[in-house]
Every structure is written in C-alpha cells, then in structure tokens.
Protein backbone atom coordinates (compact mmCIF):
# COMPACT_ATOMS: atom_id res chain seq x y z
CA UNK A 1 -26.68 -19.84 24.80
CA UNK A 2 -29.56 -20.44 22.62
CA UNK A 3 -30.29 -17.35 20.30
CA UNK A 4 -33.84 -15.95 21.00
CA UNK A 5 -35.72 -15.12 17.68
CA UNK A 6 -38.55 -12.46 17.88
CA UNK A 7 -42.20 -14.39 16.88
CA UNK A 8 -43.56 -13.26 13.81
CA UNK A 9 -46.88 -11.81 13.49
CA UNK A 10 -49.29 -13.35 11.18
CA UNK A 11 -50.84 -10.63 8.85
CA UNK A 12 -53.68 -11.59 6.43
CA UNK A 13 -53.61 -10.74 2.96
CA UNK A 14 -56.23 -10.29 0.19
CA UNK A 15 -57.44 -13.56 -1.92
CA UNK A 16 -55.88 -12.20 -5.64
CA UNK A 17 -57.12 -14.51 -8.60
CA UNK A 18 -54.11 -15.54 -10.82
CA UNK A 19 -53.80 -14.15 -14.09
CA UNK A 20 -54.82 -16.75 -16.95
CA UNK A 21 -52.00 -18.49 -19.15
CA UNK A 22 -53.05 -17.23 -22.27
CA UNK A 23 -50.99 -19.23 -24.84
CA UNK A 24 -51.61 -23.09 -25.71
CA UNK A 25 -50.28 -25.18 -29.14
CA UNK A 26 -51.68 -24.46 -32.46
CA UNK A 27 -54.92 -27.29 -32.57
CA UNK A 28 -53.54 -28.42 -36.24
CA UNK A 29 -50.33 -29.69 -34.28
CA UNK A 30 -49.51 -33.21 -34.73
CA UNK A 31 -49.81 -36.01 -32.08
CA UNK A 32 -45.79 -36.72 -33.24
CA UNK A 33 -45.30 -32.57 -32.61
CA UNK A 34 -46.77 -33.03 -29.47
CA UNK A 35 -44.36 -35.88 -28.27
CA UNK A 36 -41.39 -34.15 -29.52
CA UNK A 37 -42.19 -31.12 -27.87
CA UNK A 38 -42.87 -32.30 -24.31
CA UNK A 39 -39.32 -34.42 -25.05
CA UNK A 40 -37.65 -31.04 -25.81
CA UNK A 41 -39.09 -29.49 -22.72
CA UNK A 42 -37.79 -32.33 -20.28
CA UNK A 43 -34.18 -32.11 -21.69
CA UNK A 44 -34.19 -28.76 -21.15
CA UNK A 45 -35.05 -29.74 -17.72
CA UNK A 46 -32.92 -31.93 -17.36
CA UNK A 47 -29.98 -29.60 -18.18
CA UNK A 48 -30.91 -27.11 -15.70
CA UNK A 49 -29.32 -27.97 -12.26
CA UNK A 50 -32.73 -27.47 -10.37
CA UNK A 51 -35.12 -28.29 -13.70
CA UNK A 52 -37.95 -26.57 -15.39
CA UNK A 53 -39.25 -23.42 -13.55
CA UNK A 54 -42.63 -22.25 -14.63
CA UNK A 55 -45.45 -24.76 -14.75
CA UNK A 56 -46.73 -23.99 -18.67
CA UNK A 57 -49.69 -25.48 -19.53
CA UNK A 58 -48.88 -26.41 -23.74
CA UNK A 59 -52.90 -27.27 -23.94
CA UNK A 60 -52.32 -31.05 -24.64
CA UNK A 61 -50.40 -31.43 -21.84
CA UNK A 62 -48.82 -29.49 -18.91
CA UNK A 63 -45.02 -29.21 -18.12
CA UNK A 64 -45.04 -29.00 -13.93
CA UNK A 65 -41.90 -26.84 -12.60
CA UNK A 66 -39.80 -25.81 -9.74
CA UNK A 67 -41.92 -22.52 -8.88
CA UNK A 68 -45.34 -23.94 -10.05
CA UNK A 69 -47.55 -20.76 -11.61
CA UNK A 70 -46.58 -18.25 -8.85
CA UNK A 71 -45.41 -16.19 -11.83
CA UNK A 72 -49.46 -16.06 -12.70
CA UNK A 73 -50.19 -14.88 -9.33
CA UNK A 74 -47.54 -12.09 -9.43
CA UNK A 75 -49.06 -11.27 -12.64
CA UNK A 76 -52.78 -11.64 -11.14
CA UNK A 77 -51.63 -8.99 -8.44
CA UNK A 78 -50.19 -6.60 -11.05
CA UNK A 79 -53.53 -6.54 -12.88
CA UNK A 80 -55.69 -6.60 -9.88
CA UNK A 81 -54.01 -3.36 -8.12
CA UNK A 82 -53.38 -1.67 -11.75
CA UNK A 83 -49.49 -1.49 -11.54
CA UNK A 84 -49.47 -2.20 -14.78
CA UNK A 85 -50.81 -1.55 -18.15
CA UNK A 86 -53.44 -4.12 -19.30
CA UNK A 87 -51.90 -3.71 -22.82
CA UNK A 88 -48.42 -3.30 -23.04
CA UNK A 89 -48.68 -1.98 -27.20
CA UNK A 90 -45.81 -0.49 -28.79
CA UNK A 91 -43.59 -0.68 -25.67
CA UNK A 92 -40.52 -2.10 -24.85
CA UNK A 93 -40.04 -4.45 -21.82
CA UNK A 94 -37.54 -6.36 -19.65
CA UNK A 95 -38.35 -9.43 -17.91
CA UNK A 96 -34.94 -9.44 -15.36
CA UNK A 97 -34.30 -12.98 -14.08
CA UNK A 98 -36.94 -14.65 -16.53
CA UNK A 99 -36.16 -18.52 -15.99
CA UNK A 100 -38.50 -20.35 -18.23
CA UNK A 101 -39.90 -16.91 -19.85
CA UNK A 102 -43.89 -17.23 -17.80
CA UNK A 103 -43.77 -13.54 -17.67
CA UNK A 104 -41.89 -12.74 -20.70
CA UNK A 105 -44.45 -14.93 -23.33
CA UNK A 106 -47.38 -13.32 -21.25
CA UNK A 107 -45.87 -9.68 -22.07
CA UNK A 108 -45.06 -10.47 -25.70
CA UNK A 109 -48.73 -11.73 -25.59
CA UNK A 110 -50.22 -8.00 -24.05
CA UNK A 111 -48.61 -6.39 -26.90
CA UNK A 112 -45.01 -5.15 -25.94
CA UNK A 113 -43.23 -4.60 -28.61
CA UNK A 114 -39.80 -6.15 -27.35
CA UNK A 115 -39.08 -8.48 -24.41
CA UNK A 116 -35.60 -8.53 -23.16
CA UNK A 117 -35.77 -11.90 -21.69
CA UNK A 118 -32.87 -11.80 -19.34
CA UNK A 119 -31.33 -14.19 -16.82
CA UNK A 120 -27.74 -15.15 -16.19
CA UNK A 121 -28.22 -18.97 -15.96
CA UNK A 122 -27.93 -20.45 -19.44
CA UNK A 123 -29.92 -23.53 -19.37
CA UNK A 124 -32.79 -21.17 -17.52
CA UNK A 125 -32.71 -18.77 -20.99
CA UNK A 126 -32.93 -21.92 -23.27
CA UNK A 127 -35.97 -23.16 -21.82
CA UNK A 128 -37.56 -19.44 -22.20
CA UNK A 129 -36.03 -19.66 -26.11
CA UNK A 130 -37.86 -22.67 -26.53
CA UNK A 131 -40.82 -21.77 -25.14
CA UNK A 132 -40.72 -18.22 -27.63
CA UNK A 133 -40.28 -20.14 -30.37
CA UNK A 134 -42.92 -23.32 -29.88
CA UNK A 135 -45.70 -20.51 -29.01
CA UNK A 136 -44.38 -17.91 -31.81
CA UNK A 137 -43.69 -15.20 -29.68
CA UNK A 138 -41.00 -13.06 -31.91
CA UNK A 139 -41.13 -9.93 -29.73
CA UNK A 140 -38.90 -12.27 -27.22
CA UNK A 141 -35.43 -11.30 -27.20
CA UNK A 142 -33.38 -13.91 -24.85
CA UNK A 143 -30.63 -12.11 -23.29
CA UNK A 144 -27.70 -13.53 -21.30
CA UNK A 145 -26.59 -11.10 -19.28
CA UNK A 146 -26.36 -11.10 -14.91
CA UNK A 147 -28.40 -7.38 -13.83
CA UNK A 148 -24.68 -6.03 -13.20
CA UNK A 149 -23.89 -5.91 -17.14
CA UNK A 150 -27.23 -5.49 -18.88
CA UNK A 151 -25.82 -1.91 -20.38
CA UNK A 152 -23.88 -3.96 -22.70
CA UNK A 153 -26.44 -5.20 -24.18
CA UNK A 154 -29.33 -3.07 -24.05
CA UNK A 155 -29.13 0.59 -24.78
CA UNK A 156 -29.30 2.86 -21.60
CA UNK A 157 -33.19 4.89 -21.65
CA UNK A 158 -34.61 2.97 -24.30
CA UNK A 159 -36.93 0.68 -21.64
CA UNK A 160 -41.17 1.85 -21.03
CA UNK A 161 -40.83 -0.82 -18.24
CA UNK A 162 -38.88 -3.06 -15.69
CA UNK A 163 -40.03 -6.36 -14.32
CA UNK A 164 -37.79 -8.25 -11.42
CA UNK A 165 -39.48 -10.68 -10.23
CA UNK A 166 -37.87 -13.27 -7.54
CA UNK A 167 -34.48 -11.33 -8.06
CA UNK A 168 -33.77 -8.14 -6.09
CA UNK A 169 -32.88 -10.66 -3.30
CA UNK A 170 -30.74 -13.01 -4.97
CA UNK A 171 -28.06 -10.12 -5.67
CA UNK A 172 -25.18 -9.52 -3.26
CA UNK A 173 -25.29 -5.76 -4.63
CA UNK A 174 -29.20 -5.03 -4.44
CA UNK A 175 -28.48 -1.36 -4.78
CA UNK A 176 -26.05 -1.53 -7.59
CA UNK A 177 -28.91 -3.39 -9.37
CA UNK A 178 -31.29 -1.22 -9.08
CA UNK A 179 -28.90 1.24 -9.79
CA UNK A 180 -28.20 -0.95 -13.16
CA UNK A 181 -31.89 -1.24 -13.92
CA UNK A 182 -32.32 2.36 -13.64
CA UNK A 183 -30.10 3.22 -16.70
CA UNK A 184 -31.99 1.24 -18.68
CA UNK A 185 -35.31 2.94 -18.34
CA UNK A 186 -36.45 5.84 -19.98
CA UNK A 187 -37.23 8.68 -17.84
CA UNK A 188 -40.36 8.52 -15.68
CA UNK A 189 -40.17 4.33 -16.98
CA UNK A 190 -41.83 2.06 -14.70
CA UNK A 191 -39.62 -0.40 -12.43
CA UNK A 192 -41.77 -3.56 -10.84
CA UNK A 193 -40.53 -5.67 -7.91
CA UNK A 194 -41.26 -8.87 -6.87
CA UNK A 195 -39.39 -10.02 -3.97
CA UNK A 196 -39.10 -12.06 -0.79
CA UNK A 197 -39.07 -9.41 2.30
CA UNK A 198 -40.38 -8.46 5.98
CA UNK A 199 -43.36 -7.00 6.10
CA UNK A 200 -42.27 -4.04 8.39
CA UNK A 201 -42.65 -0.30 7.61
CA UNK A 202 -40.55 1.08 10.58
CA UNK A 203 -37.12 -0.80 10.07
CA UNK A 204 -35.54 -0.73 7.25
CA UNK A 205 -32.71 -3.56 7.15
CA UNK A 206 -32.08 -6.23 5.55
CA UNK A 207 -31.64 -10.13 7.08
CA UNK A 208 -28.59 -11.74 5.96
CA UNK A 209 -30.48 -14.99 4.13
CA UNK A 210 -27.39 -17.36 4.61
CA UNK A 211 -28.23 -18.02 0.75
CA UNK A 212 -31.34 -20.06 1.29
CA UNK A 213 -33.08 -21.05 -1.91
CA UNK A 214 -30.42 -18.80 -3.27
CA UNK A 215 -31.32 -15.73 -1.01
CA UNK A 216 -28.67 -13.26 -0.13
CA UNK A 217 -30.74 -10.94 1.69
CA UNK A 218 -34.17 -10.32 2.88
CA UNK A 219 -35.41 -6.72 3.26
CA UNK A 220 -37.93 -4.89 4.82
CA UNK A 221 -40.31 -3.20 2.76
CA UNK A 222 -38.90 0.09 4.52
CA UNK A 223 -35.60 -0.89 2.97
CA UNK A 224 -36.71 -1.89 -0.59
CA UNK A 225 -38.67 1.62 -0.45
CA UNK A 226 -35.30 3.55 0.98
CA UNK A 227 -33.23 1.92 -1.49
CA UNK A 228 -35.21 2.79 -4.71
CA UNK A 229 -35.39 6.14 -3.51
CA UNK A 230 -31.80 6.45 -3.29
CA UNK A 231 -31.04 4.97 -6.51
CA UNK A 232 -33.01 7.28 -7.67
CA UNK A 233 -36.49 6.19 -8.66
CA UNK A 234 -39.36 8.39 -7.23
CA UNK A 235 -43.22 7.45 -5.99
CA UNK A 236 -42.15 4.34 -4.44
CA UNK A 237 -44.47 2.40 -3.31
CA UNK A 238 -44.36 -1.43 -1.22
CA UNK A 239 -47.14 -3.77 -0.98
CA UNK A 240 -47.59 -6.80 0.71
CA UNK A 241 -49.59 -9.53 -1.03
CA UNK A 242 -48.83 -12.94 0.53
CA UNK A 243 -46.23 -13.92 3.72
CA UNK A 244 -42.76 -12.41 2.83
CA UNK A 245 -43.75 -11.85 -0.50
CA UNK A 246 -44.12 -7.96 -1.53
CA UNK A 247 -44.20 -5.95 -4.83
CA UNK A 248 -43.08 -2.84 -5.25
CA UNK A 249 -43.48 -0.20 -8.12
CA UNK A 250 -41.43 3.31 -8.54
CA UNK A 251 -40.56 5.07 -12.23
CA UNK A 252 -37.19 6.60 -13.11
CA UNK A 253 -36.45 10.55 -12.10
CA UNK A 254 -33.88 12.47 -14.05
CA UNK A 255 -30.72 13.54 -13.25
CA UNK A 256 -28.09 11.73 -10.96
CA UNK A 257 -28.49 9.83 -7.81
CA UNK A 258 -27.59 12.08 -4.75
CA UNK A 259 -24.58 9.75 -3.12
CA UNK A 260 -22.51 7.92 -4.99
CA UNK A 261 -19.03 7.21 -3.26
CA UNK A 262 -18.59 3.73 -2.31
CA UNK A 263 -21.29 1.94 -4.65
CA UNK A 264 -19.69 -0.32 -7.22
CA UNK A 265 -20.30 2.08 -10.41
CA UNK A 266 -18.09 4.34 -12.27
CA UNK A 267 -19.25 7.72 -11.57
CA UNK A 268 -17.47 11.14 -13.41
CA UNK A 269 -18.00 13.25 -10.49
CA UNK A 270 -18.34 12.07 -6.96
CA UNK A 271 -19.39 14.83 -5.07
CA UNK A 272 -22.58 14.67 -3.17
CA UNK A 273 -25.34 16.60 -4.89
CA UNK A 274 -27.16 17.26 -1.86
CA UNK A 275 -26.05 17.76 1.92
CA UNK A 276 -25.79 14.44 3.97
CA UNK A 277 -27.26 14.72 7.23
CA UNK A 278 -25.83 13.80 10.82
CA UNK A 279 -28.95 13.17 12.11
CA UNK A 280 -28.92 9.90 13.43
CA UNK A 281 -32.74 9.67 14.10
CA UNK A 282 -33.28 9.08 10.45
CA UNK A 283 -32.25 5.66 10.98
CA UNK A 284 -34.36 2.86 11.09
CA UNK A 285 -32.33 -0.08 12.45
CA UNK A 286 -33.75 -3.95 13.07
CA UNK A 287 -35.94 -3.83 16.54
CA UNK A 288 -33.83 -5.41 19.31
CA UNK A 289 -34.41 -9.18 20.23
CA UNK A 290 -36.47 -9.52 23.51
CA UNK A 291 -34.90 -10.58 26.79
C-alpha cells in the first residue's frame, strides 16, 4: 500500500536583501598573486569531497561553491530583523559548522574580537584558513573540533555569541549540541540558529531526514523552540524566512538544565530540579496522515 503524505501548504515569506560581501583583494595585488590564489582556492576544492562551499567573490574574480551566497542571505535576515549586533566590537564569537569561513570573515570584519571558526571536516576548515589569511582576517581562529567536543578547546562561558548555521540538523544528538553550545556561552550570551525545519507551531517533532544532503532530522519550529528551552536557553524565539528554512535566537540562563537523565553528558547530580509532569496534553505529537 502506497504511503499517503499530507500536502504541504505554501506560506509566503518576506523579500530580505542579502547582506553585502564586504572583503575583496588588496588592488596593489599582482596579476601572478591573482593566478596563484584562485589555483590555491580550486585545490582546496578539489580536496573537499563535495568542493568549495561559499561562493566568495576575491574582487578580480569569483570562486562559485556548493551553497552559493545563502550564507549572505542568512546574514541579510540577521541584520534585517536585528538578531544581531551590527558591530560585533570587542566580542568573542563562534561560527559552528563554518565550511569555507562566509560568516566567520564577515564577523571578524564587524569587529569581533575572536572567531572560533569551527567545523569537523578538515578540508572544509582549510579552505576557511585560507580564506583568513588571503583577506587578513587575524581575529579567525580555525578550530577542528565536531559540536560534541568543542569544551576541549574553547573555555566553557567565555563566548558573547553563538552562530549555527546549516548544522542543528546534521547532528544525530541535536539536544546534546545545544546542550554543548550552551557551556560555551557566557551567561545571558546569544545562541543563533539557522536550520532546515517545518514551519509548524503546534507539533513539535522532528522528521527522520533519511540523511538527505546530510540531514538527520528535520524539526518543527515548535521542536527547535521546546528543545532550547530545555537545554536551557530562555526567550526563544523561531522565525520562518524562506521554505523549510527558519532561524532561531535564545541567550543562555544560569544554573542547570531541569532533566538530565538519559542525555549523553556527564552530569554530578541527576536528580530532577523541578517536578516532571504526567500530563499528557502537553504533548505536541506529528498530526495524523489523512485517510
């Protein structure tokens, strides 16, 4: 028997101008520069399994890649609601699952002080360690860590602000990652999300994505909301921008999350610091499928 899928209703979003790639090469740089630059930036391509990520536009020329300049258009959206600062002066930043380091070199360029550049994939941190160093962006800090182990290399509470962008999805654990992220923030730091989800505010659940492009899951923007706020981040909220593509923003509250048996952490106490309910109408399972 065929399985029946419910339709999908199209929503509209509003037209958001990117933001602008600020950087380009130095106009004393050599025609011979030039060359051996754009041959650096396609062997670095050509390492990665699924090449270059970020289309970067180097001013003489422009390197096209896997995800084109949606990483403007995130950026665009952050500006254009205010989730972020416009100047990012004297603070000190993450950019989690960076690939070729788009949002990283744009944050360096607003001013933060340090940019953990972070991603798990190798060849995707050498193309954003490249692309530091040809646009002299020193506040980068490449780090090669997956979300899971970032404490070991960047000190718990010393992060202003959190950006995941195409990630929260990607992790088998998204809980234990946010979980993760939290430590690393400062308290009442910023956390942004950028992630594939269902734009639905009654369900929360999350579609098992059968890792297409990579995806593990897919969740509602009632679950990413519900599982910030149990991992202990407060004044969550989820926006929709685009089709399955939301942002979400929440800061850090003190103090420990309420449950913590069965999540993948070490823990010193496991007691539950508030009651748990047995009220099953809290729950917000999937709708059912038609008939």
């Amino acid at each position: 028997m065929p399985i029946k899928r419910c339709q999908q209703i199209k929503m509209s979003y509003p037209t958001v101008c990117p933001a602008r790639w600020p950087l380009e090469l130095p106009a004393v740089t050599s025609a011979g520069a030039i060359r051996q630059i754009e041959a650096d930036a396609e062997r670095l391509a050509s390492a990665s399994q699924y090449g270059w990520g970020h289309t970067i536009d180097f001013g003489s020329f422009r390197k096209e890649g896997l995800l084109g300049e949606t990483y403007l258009k995130i950026a665009g959206v952050l500006d254009d609601w205010g989730w972020w600062p416009a100047r990012l002066d004297g603070l000190c930043v993450a950019d989690v699952g960076c690939f070729t380091g788009g949002l990283s070199l744009l944050m360096a360029h607003r001013g933060a002080t340090i940019v953990h550049a972070v991603d798990e994939i190798p060849e995707h941190l050498a193309q954003c360690a490249f692309l530091a160093e040809t646009f002299g962006m020193n506040a980068v800090r490449p780090v090669l860590r997956s979300v899971y182990r970032l404490r070991e290399e960047i000190e718990p509470g010393s992060l202003d602000l959190i950006l995941v962008a195409g990630v929260l999805y990607h992790l088998s654990d998204m809980m234990v990652g946010l979980h993760a992220l939290r430590e690393l923030l400062k308290p009442g730091g910023l956390l942004l999300i950028q992630s594939n989800a269902v734009d639905d505010f009654q369900h929360s659940y999350a579609n098992f994505g059968r890792f297409y492009a990579g995806m593990w899951w897919q969740p509602t923007g009632l679950c990413i909301r519900d599982m910030c706020e149990f991992m202990g981040y407060q004044d969550c909220e989820v926006r929709f921008y685009d089709t399955n593509r939301a942002l979400a923003r929440a800061s850090r509250v003190e103090g420990e999350i309420p449950f913590r048996r069965g999540l993948n952490w070490t823990f010193d106490v496991l007691r539950d610091s508030k009651p748990r309910t047995l009220d099953a109408t809290i729950m917000a399972p999937a709708p059912m499928l038609p008939k």
